[in-house]
PDB file of N, CA and C in Angstrom:
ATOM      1  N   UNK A   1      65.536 -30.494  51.076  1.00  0.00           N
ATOM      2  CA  UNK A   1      65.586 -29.139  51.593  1.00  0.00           C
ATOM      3  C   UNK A   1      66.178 -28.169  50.548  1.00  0.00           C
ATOM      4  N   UNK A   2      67.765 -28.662  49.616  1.00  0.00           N
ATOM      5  CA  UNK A   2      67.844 -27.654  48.745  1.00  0.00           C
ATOM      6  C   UNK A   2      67.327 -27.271  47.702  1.00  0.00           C
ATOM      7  N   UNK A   3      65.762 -28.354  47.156  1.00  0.00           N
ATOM      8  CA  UNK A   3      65.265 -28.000  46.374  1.00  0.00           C
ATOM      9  C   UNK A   3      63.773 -27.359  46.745  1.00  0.00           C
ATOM     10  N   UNK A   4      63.735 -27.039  48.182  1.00  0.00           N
ATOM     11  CA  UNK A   4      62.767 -26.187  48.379  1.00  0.00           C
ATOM     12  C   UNK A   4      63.740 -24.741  48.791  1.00  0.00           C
ATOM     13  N   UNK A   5      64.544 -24.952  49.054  1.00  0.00           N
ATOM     14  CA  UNK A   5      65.401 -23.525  48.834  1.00  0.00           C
ATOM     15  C   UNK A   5      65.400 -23.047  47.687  1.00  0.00           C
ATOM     16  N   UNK A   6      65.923 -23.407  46.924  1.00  0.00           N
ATOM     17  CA  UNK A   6      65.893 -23.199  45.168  1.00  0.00           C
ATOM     18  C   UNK A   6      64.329 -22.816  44.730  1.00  0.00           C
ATOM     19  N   UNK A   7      63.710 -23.159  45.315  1.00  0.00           N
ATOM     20  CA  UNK A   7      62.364 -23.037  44.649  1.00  0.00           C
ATOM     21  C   UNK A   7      61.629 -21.767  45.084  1.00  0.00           C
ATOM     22  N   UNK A   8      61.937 -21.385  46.925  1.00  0.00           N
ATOM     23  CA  UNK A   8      61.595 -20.237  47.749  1.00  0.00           C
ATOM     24  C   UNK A   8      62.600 -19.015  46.839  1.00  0.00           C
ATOM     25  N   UNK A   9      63.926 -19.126  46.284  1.00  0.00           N
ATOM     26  CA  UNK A   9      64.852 -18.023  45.560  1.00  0.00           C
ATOM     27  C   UNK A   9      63.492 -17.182  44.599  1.00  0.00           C
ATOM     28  N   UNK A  10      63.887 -18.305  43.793  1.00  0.00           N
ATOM     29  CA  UNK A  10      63.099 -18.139  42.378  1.00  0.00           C
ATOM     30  C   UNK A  10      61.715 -17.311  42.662  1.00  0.00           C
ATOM     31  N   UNK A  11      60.882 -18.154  43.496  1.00  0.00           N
ATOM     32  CA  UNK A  11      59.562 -17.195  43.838  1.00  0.00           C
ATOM     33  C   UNK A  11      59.282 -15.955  44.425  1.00  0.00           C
ATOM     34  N   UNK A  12      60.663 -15.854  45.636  1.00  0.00           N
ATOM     35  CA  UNK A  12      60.748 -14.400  46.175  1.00  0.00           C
ATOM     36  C   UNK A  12      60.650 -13.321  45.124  1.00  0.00           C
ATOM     37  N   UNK A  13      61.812 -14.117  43.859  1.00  0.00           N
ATOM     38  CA  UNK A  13      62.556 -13.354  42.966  1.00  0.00           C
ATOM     39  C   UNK A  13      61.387 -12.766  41.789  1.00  0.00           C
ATOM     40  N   UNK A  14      60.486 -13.689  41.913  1.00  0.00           N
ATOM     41  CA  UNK A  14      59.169 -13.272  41.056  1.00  0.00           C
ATOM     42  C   UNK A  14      58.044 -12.367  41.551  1.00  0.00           C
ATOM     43  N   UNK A  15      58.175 -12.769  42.938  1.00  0.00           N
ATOM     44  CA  UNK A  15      57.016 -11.841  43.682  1.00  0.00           C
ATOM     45  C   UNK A  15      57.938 -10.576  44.042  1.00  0.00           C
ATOM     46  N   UNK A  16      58.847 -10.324  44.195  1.00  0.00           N
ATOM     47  CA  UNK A  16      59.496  -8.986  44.363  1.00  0.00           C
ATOM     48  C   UNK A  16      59.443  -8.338  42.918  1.00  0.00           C
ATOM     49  N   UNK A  17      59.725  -8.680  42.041  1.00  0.00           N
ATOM     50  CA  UNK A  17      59.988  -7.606  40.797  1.00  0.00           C
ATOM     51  C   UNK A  17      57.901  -7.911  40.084  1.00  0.00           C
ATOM     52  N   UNK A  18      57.413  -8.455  41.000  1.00  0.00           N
ATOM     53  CA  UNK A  18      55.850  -8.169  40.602  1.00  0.00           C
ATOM     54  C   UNK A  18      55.011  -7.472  41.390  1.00  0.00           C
ATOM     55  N   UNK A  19      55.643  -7.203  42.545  1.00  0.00           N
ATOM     56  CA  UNK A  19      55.580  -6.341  43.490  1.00  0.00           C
ATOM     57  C   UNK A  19      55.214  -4.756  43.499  1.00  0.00           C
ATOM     58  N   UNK A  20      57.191  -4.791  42.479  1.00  0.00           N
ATOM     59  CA  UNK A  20      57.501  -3.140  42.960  1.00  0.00           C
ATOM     60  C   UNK A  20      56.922  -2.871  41.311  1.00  0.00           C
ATOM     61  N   UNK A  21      56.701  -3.839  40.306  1.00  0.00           N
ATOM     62  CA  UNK A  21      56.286  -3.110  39.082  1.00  0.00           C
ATOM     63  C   UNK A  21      54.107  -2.904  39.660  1.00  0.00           C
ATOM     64  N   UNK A  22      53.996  -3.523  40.208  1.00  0.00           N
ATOM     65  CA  UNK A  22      52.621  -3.625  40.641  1.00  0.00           C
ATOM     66  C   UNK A  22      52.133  -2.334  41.338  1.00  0.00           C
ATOM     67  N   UNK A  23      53.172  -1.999  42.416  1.00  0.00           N
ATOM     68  CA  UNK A  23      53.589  -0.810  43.047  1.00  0.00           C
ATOM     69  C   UNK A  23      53.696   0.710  42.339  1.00  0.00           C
ATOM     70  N   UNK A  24      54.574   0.438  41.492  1.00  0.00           N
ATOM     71  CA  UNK A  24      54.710   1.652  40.080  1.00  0.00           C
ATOM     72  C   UNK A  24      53.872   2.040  39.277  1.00  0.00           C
ATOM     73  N   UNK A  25      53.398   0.922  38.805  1.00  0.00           N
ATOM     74  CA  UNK A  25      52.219   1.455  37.990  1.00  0.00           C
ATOM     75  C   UNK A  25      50.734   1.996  38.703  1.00  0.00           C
ATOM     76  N   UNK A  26      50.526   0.905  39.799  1.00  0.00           N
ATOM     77  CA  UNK A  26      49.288   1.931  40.460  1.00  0.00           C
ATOM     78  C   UNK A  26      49.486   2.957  41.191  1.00  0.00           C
ATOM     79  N   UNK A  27      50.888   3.753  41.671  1.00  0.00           N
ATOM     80  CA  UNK A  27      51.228   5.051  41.960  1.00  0.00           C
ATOM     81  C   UNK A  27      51.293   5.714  41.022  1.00  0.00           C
ATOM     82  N   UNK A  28      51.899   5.307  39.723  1.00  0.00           N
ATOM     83  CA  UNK A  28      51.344   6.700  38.579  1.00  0.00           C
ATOM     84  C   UNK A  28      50.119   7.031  38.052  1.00  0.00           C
ATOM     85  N   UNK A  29      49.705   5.292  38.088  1.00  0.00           N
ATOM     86  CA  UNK A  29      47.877   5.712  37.995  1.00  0.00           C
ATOM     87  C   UNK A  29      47.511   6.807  38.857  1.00  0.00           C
ATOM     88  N   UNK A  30      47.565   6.878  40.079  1.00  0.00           N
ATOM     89  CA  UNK A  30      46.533   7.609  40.796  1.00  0.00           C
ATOM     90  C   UNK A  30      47.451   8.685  41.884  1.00  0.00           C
ATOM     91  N   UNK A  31      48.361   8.871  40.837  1.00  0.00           N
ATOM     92  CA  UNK A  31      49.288  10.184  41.031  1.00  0.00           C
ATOM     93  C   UNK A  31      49.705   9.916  42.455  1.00  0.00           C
ATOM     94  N   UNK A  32      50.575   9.176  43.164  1.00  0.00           N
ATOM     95  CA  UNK A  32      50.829   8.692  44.075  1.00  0.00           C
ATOM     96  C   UNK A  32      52.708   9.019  43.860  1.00  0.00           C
ATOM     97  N   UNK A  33      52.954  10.116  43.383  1.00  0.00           N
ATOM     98  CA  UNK A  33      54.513  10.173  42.831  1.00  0.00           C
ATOM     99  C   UNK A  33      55.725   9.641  44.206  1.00  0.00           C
ATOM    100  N   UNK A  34      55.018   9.767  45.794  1.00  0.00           N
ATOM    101  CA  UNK A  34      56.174   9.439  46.600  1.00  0.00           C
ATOM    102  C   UNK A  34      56.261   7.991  46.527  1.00  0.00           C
ATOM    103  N   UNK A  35      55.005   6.936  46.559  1.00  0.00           N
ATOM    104  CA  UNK A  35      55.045   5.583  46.194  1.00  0.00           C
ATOM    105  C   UNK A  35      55.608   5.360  45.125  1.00  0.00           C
ATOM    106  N   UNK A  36      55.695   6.145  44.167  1.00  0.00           N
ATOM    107  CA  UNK A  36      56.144   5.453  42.955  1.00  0.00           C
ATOM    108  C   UNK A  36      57.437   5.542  42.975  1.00  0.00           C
ATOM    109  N   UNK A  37      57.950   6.578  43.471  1.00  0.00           N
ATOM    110  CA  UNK A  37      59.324   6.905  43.616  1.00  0.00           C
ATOM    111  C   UNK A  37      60.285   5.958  44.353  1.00  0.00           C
ATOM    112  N   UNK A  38      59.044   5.698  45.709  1.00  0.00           N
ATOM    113  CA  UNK A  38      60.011   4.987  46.942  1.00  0.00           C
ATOM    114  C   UNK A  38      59.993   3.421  45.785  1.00  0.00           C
ATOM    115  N   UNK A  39      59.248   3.057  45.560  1.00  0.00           N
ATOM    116  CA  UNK A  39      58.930   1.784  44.058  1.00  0.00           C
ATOM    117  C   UNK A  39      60.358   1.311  44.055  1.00  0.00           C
ATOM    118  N   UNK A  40      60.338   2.837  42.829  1.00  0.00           N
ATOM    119  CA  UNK A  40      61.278   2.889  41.867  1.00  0.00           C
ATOM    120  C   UNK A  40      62.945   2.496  42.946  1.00  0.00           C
ATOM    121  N   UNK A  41      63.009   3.154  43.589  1.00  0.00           N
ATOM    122  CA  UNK A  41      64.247   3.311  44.667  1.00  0.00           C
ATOM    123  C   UNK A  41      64.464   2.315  45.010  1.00  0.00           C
ATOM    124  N   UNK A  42      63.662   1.361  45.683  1.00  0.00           N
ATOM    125  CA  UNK A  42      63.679   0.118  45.812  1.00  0.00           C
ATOM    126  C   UNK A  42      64.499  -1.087  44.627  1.00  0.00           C
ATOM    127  N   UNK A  43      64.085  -0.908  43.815  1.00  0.00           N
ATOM    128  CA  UNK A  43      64.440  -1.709  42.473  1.00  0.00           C
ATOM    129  C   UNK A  43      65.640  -1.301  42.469  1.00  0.00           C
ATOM    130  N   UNK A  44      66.107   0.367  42.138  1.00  0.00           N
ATOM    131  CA  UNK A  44      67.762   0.740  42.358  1.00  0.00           C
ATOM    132  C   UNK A  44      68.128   0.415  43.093  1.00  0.00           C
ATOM    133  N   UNK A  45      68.281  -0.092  44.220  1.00  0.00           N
ATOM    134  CA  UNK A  45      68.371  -0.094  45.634  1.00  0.00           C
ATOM    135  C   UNK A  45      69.622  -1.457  45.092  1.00  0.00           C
ATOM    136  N   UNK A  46      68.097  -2.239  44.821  1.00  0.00           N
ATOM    137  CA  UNK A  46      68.119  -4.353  45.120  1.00  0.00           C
ATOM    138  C   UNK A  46      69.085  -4.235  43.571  1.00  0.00           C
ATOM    139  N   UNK A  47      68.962  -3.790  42.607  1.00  0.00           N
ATOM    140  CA  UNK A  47      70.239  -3.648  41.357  1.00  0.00           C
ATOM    141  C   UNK A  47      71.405  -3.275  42.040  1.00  0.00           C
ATOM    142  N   UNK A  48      71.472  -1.908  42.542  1.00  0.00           N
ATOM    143  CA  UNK A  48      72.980  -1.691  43.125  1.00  0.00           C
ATOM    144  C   UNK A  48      73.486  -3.244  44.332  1.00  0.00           C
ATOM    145  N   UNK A  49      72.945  -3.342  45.032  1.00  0.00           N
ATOM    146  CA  UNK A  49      73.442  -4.429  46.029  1.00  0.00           C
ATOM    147  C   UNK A  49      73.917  -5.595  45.399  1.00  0.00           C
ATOM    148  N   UNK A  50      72.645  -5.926  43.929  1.00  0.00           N
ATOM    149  CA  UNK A  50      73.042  -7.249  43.641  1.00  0.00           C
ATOM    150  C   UNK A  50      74.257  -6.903  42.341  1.00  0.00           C
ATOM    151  N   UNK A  51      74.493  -5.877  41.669  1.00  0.00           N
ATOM    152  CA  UNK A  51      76.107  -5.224  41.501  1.00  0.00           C
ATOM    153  C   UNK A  51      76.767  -5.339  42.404  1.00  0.00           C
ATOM    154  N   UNK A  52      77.333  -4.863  43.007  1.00  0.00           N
ATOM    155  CA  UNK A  52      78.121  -5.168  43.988  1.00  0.00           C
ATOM    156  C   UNK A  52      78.446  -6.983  44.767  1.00  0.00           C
ATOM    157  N   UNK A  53      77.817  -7.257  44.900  1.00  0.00           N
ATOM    158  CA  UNK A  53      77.905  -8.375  45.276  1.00  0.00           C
ATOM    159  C   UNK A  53      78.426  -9.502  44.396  1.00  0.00           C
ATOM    160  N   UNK A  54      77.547  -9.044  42.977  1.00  0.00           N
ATOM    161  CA  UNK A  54      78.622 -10.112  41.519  1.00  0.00           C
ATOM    162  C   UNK A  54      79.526  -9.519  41.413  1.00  0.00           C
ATOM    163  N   UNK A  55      79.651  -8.484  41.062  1.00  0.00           N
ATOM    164  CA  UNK A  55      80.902  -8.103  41.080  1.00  0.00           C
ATOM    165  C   UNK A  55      82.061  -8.211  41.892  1.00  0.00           C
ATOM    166  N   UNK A  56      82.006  -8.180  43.479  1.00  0.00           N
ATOM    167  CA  UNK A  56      83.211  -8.717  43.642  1.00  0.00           C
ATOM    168  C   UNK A  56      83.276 -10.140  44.143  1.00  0.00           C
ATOM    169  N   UNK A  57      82.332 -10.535  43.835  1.00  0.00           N
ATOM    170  CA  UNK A  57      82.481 -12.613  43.267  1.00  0.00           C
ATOM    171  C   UNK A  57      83.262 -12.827  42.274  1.00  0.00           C
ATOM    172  N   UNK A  58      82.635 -12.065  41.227  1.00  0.00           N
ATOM    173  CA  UNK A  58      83.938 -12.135  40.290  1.00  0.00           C
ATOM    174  C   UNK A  58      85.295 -11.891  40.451  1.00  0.00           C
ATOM    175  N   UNK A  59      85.518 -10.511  40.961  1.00  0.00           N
ATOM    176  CA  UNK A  59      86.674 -10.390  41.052  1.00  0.00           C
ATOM    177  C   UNK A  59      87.507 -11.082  42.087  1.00  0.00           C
ATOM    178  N   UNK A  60      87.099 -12.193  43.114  1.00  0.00           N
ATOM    179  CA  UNK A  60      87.618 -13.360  44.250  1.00  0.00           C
ATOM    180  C   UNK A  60      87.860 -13.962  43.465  1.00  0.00           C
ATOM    181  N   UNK A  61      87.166 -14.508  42.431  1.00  0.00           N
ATOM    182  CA  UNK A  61      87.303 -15.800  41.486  1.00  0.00           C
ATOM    183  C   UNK A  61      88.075 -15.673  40.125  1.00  0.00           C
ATOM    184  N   UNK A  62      88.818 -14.658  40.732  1.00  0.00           N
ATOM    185  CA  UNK A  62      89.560 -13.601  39.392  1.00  0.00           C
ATOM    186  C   UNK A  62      89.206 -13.596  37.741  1.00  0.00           C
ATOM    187  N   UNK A  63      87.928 -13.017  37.929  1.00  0.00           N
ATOM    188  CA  UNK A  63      87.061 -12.731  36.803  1.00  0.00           C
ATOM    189  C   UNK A  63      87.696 -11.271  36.402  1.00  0.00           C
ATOM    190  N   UNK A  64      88.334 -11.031  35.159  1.00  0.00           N
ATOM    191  CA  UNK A  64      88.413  -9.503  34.858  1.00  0.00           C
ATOM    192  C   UNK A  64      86.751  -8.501  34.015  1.00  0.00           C
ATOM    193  N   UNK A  65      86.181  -9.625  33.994  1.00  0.00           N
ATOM    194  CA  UNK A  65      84.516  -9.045  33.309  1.00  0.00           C
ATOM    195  C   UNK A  65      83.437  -8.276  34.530  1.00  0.00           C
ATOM    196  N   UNK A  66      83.133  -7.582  34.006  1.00  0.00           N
ATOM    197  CA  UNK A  66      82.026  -6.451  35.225  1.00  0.00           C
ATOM    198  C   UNK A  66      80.581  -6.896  34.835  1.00  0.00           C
ATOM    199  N   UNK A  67      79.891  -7.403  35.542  1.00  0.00           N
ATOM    200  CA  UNK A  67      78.732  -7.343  34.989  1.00  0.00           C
ATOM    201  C   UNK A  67      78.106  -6.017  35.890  1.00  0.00           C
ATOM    202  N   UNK A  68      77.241  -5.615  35.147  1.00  0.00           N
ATOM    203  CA  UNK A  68      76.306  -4.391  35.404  1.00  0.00           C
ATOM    204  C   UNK A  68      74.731  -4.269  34.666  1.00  0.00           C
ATOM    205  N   UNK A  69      75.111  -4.935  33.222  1.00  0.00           N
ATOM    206  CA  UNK A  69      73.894  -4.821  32.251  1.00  0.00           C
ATOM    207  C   UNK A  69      73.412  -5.934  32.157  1.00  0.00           C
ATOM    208  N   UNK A  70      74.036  -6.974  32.066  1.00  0.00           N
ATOM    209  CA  UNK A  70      74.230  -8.334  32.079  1.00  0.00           C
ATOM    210  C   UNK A  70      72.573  -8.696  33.334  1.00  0.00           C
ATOM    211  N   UNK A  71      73.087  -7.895  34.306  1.00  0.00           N
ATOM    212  CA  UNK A  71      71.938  -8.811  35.752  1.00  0.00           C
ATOM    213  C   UNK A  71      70.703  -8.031  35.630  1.00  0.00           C
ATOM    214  N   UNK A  72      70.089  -7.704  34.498  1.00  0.00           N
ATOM    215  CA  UNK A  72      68.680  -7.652  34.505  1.00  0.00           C
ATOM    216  C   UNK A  72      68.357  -8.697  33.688  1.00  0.00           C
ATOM    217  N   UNK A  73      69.225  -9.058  32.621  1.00  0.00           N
ATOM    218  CA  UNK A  73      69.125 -10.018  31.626  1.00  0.00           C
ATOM    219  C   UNK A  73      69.206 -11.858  32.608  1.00  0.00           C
ATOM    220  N   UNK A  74      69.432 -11.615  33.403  1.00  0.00           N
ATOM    221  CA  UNK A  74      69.957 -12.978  34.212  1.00  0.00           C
ATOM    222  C   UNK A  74      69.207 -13.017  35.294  1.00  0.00           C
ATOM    223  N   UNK A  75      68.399 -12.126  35.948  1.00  0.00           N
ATOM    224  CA  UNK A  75      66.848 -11.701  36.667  1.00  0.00           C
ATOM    225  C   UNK A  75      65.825 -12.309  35.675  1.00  0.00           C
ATOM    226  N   UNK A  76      65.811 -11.757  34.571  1.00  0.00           N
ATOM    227  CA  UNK A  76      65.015 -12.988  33.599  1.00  0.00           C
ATOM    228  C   UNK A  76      65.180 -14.253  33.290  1.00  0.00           C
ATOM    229  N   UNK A  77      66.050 -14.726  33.142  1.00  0.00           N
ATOM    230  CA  UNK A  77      66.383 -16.225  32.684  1.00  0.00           C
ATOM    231  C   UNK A  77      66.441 -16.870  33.878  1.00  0.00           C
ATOM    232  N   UNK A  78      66.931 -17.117  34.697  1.00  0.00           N
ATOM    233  CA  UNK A  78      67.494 -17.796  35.990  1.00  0.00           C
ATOM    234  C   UNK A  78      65.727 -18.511  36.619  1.00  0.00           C
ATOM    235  N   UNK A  79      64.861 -17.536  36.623  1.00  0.00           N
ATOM    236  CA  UNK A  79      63.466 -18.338  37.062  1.00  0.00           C
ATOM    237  C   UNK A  79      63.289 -19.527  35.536  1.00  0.00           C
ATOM    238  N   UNK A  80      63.388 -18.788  34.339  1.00  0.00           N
ATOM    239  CA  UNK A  80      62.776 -19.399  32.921  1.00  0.00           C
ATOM    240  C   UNK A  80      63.947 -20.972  33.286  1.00  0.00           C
ATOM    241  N   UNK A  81      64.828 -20.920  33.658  1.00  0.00           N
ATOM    242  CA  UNK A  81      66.220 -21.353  33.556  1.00  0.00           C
ATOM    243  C   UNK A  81      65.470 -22.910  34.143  1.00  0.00           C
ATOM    244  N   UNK A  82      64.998 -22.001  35.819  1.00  0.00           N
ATOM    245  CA  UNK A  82      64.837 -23.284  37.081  1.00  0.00           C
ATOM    246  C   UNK A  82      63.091 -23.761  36.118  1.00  0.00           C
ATOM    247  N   UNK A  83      62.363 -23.069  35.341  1.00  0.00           N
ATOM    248  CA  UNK A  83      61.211 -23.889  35.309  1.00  0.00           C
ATOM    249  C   UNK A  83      61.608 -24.651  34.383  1.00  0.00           C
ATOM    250  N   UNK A  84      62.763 -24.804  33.287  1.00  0.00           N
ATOM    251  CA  UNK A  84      62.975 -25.275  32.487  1.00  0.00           C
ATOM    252  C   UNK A  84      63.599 -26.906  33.311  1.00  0.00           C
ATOM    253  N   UNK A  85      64.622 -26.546  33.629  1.00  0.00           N
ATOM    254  CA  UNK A  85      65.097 -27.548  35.054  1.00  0.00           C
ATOM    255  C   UNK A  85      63.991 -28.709  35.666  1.00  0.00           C
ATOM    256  N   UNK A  86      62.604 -27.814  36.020  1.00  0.00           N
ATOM    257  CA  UNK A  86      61.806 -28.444  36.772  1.00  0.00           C
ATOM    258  C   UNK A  86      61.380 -29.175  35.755  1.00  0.00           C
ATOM    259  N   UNK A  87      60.710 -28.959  34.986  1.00  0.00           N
ATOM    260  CA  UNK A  87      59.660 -29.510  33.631  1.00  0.00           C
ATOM    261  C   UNK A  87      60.697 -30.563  33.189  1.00  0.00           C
ATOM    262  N   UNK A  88      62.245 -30.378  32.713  1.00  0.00           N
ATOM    263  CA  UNK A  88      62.715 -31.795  32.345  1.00  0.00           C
ATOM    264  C   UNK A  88      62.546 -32.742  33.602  1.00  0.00           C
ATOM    265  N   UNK A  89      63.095 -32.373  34.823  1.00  0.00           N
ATOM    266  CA  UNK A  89      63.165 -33.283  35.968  1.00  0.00           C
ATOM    267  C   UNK A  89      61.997 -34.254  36.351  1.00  0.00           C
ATOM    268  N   UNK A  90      60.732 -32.948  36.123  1.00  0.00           N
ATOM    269  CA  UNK A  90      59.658 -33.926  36.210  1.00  0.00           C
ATOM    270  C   UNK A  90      59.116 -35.204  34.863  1.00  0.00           C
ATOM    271  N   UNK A  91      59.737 -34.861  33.968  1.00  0.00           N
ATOM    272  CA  UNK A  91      59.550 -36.049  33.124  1.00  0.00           C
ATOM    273  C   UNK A  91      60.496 -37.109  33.250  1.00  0.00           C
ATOM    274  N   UNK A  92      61.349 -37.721  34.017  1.00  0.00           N
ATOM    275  CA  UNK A  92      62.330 -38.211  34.150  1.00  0.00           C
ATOM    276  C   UNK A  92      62.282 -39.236  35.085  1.00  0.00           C
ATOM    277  N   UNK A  93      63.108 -40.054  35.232  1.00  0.00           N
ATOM    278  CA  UNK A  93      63.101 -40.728  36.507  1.00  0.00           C
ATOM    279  C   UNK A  93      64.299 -40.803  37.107  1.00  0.00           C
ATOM    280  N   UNK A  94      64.110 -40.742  38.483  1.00  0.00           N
ATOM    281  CA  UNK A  94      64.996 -41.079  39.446  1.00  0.00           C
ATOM    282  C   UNK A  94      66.267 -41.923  39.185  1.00  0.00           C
ATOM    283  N   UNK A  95      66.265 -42.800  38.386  1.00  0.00           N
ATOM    284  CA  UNK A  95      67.324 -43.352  38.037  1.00  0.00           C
ATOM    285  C   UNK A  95      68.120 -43.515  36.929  1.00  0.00           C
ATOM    286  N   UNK A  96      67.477 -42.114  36.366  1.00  0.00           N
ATOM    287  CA  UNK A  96      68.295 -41.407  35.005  1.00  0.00           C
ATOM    288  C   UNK A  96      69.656 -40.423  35.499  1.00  0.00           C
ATOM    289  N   UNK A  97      69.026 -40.391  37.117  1.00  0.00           N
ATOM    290  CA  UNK A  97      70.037 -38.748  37.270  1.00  0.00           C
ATOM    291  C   UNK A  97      71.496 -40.225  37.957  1.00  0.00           C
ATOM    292  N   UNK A  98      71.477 -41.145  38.271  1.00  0.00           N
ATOM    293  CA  UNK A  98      71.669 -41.504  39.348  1.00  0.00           C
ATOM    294  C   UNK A  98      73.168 -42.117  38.541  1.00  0.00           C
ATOM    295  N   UNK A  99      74.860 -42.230  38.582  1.00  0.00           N
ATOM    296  CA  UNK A  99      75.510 -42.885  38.340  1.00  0.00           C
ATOM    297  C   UNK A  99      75.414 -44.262  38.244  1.00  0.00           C
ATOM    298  N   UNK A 100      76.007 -44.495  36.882  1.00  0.00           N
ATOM    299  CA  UNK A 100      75.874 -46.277  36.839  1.00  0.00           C
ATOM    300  C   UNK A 100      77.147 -46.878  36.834  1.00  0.00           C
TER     301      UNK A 100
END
């Protein structure tokens, strides 16, 4: 189950930011400026929330570092991260991961 959780994150996380860029660009194509806008708002929206939310994770876990610039950079890697994850796992066997 937690590796179909992990797997539903990642894909939301791909189909949302392919979404609202999918969204953006065919509202400026065809001069659609309130779609593109509401788009755009959206994306600020899901950045501010997911600020807030690392941020005061960090600061529970008494982190003195802010991330702000950091979580677009970590919106990228984190899917590259889990396919990287998947692709070793699947070459592997079951009783590589397993304590001996």
């Amino acid at each position: 189950m937690q590796r179909w959780l992990a797997g539903l994150e990642t894909t939301t996380r791909l189909a949302f930011h392919a979404a609202w860029m999918a969204t953006l660009a065919t509202a400026i194509l065809h001069f659609h400026w309130l779609a593109a806008g509401i788009a755009f708002l959206v994306c600020i929206l899901r950045f501010i929330l997911q600020a807030i939310i690392v941020n005061k994770t960090a600061k529970d876990l008494n982190d003195r570092r802010r991330y702000y610039w950091s979580l677009p950079v970590f919106d990228v890697l984190q899917p590259l991260q889990s396919l990287r994850w998947k692709l070793y796992c699947l070459f592997r066997k079951k009783s590589e991961f397993l304590r001996k």
